[in-house]
N, C-alpha and C. Protein backbone atom coordinates (compact mmCIF):
# COMPACT_ATOMS: atom_id res chain seq x y z
N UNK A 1 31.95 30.14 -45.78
CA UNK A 1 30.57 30.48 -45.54
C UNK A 1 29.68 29.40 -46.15
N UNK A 2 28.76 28.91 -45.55
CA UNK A 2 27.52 28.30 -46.13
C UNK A 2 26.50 28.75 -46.56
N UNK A 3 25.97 27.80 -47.65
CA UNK A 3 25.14 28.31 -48.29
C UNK A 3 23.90 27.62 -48.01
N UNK A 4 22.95 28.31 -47.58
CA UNK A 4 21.58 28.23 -47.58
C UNK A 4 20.66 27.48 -48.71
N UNK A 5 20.31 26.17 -48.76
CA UNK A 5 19.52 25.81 -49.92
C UNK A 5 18.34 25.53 -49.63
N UNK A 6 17.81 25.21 -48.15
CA UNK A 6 16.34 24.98 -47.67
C UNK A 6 15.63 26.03 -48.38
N UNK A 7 14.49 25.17 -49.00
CA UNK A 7 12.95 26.01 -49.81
C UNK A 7 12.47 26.80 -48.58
N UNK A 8 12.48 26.37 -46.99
CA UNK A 8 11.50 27.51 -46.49
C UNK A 8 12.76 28.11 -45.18
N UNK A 9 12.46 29.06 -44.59
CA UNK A 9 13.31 29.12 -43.49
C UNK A 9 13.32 28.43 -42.33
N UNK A 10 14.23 28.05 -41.74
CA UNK A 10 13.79 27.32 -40.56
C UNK A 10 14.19 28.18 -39.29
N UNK A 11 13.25 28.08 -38.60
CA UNK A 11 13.02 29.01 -36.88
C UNK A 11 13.66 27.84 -36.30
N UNK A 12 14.58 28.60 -34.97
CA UNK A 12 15.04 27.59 -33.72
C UNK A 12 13.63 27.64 -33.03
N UNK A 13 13.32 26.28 -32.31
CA UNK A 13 12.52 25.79 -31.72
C UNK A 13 12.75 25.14 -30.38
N UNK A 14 12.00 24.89 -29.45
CA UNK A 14 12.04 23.62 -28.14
C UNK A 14 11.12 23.58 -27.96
N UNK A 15 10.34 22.20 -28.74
CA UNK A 15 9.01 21.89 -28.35
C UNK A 15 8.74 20.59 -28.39
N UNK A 16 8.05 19.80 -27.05
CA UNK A 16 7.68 18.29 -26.63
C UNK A 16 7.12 18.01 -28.08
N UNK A 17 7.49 16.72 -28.50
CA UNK A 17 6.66 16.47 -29.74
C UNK A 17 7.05 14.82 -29.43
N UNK A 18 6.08 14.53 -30.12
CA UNK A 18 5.89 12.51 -29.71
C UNK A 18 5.81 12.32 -31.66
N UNK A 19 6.58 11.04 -31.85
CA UNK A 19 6.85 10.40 -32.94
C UNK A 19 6.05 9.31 -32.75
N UNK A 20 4.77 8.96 -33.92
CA UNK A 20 3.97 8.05 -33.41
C UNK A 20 3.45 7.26 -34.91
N UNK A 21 3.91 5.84 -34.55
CA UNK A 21 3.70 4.66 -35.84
C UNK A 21 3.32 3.51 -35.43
N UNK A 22 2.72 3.38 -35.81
CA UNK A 22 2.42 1.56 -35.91
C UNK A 22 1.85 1.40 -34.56
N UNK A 23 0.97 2.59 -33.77
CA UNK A 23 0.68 2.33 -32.41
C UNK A 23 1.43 2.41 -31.26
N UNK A 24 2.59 2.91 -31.72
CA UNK A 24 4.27 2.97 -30.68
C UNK A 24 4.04 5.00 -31.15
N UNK A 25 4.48 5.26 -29.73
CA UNK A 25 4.69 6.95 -29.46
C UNK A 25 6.30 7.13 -28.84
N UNK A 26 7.16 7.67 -29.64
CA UNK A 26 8.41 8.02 -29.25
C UNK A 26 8.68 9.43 -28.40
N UNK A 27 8.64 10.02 -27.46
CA UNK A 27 8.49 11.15 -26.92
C UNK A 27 10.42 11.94 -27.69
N UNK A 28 10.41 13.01 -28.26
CA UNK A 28 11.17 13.81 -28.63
C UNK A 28 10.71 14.84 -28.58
N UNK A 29 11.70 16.33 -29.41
CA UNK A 29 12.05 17.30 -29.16
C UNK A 29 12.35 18.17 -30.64
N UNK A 30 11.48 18.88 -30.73
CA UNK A 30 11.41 19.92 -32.50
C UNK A 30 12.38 20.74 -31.83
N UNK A 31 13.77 20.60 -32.97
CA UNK A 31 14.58 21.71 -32.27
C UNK A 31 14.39 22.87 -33.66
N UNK A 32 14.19 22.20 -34.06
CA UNK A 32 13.99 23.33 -35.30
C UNK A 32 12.54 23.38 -36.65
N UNK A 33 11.47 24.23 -37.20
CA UNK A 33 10.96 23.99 -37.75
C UNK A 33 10.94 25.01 -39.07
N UNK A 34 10.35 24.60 -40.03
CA UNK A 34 9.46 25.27 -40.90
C UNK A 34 8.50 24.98 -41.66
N UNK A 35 7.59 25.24 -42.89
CA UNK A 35 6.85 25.01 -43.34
C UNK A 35 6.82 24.00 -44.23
N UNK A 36 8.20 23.35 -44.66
CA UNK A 36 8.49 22.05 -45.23
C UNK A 36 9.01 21.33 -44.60
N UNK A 37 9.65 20.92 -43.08
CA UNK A 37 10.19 20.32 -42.79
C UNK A 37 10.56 20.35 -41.55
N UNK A 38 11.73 19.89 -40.62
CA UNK A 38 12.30 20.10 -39.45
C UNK A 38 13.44 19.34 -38.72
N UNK A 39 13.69 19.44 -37.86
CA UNK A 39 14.79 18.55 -36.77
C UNK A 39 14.03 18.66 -35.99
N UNK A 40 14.22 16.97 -35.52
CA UNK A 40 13.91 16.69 -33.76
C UNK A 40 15.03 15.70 -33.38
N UNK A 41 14.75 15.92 -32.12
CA UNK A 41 16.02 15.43 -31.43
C UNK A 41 15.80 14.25 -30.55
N UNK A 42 16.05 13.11 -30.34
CA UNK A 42 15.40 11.82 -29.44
C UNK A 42 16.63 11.10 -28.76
N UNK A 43 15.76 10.55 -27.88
CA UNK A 43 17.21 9.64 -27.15
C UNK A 43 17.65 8.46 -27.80
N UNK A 44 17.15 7.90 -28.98
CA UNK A 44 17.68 6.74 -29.22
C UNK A 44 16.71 6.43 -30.85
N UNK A 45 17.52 6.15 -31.80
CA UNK A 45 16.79 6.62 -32.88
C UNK A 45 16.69 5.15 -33.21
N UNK A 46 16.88 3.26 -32.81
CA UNK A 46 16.22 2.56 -33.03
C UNK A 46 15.25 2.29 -33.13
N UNK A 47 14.71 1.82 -34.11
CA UNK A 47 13.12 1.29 -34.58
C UNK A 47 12.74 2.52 -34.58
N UNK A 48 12.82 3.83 -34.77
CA UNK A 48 12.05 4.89 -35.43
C UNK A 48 12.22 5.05 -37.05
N UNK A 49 10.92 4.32 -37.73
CA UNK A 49 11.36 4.46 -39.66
C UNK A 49 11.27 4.95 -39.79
N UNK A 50 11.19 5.00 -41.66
CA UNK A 50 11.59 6.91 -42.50
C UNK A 50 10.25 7.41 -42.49
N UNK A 51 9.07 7.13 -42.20
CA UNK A 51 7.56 7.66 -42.48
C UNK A 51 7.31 7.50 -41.22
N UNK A 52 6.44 8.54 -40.42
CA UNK A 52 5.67 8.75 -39.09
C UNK A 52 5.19 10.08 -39.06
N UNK A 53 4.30 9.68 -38.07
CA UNK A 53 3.31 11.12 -38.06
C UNK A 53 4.30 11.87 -36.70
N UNK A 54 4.61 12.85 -36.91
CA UNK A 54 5.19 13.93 -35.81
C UNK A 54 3.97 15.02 -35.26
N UNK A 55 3.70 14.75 -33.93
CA UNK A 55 2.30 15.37 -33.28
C UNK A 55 3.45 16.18 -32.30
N UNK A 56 2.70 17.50 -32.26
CA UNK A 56 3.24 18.69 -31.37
C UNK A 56 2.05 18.95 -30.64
N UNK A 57 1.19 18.99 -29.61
CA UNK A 57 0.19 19.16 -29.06
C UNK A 57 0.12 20.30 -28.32
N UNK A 58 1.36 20.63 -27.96
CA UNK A 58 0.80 22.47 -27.82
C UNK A 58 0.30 23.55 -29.10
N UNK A 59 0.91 22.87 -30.12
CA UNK A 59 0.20 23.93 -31.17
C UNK A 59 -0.69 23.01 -32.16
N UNK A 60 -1.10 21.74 -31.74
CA UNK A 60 -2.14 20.93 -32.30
C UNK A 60 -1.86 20.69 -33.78
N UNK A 61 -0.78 20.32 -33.45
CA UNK A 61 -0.32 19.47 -34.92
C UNK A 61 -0.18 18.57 -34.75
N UNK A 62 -0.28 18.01 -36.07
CA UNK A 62 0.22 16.01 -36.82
C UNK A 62 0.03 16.34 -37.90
N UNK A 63 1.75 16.23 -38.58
CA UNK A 63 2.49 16.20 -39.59
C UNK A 63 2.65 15.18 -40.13
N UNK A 64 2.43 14.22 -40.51
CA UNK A 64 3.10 13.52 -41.99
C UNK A 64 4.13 13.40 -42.49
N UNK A 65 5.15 13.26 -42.26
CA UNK A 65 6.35 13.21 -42.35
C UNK A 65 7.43 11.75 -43.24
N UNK A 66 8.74 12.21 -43.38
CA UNK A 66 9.56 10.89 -43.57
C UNK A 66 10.84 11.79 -43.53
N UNK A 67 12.26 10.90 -43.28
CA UNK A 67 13.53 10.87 -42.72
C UNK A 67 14.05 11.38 -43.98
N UNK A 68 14.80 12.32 -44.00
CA UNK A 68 15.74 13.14 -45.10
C UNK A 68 16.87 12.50 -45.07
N UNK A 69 17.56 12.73 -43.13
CA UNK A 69 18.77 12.35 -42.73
C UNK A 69 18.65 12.35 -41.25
N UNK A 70 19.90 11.74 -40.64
CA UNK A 70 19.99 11.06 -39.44
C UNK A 70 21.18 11.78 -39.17
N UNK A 71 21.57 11.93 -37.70
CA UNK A 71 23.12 12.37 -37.31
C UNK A 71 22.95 11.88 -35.94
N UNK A 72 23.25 10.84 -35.17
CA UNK A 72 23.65 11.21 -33.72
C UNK A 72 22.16 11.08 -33.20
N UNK A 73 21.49 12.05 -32.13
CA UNK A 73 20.12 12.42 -31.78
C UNK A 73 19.25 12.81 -32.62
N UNK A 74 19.76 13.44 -33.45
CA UNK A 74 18.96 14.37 -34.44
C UNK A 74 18.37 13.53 -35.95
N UNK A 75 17.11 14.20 -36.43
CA UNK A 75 16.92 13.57 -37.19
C UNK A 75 16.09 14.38 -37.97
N UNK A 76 16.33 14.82 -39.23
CA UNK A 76 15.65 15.73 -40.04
C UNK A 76 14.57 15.35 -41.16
N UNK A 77 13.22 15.94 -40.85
CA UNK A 77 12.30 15.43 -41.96
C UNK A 77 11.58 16.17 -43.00
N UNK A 78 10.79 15.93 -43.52
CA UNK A 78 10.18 16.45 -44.46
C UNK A 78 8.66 16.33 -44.02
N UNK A 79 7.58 17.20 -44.60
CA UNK A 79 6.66 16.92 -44.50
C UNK A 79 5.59 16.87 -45.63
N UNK A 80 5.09 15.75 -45.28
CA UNK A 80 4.20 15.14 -46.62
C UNK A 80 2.94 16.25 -46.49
């Protein structure tokens, strides 16, 4: 069994979200959120660094963010 150490809970999610730095917008995918943090999911995780703003525009966010960890598509952050 695993053990649970995330500070907040995290909800399953599917929501369009764009990764956006330095004037470059990465179009991805919040598969998961909560109130400290999250996973999104992208097609190709070159040239995306550890700090970027993560904008969800159906629920009118921009987060603040940086890279915890990486796997594959997925990429889990924190929010500043």
């Amino acid at each position: 069994m695993m053990v649970e150490t995330r500070r907040a809970t995290r909800h399953r999610a599917r929501m369009a979200a764009t990764i956006a730095f330095g004037g470059t917008a990465i179009d991805c995918t919040v598969r998961d959120l909560s109130t400290t943090g999250g996973a999104i999911e992208v097609t190709n995780q070159i040239d995306i660094p550890e700090e970027f703003t993560l904008i969800v525009p159906d629920h009118a966010l921009r987060l603040p963010c940086h890279v915890v960890w990486r796997s594959g598509f997925r990429i889990g952050v924190r929010f500043d």
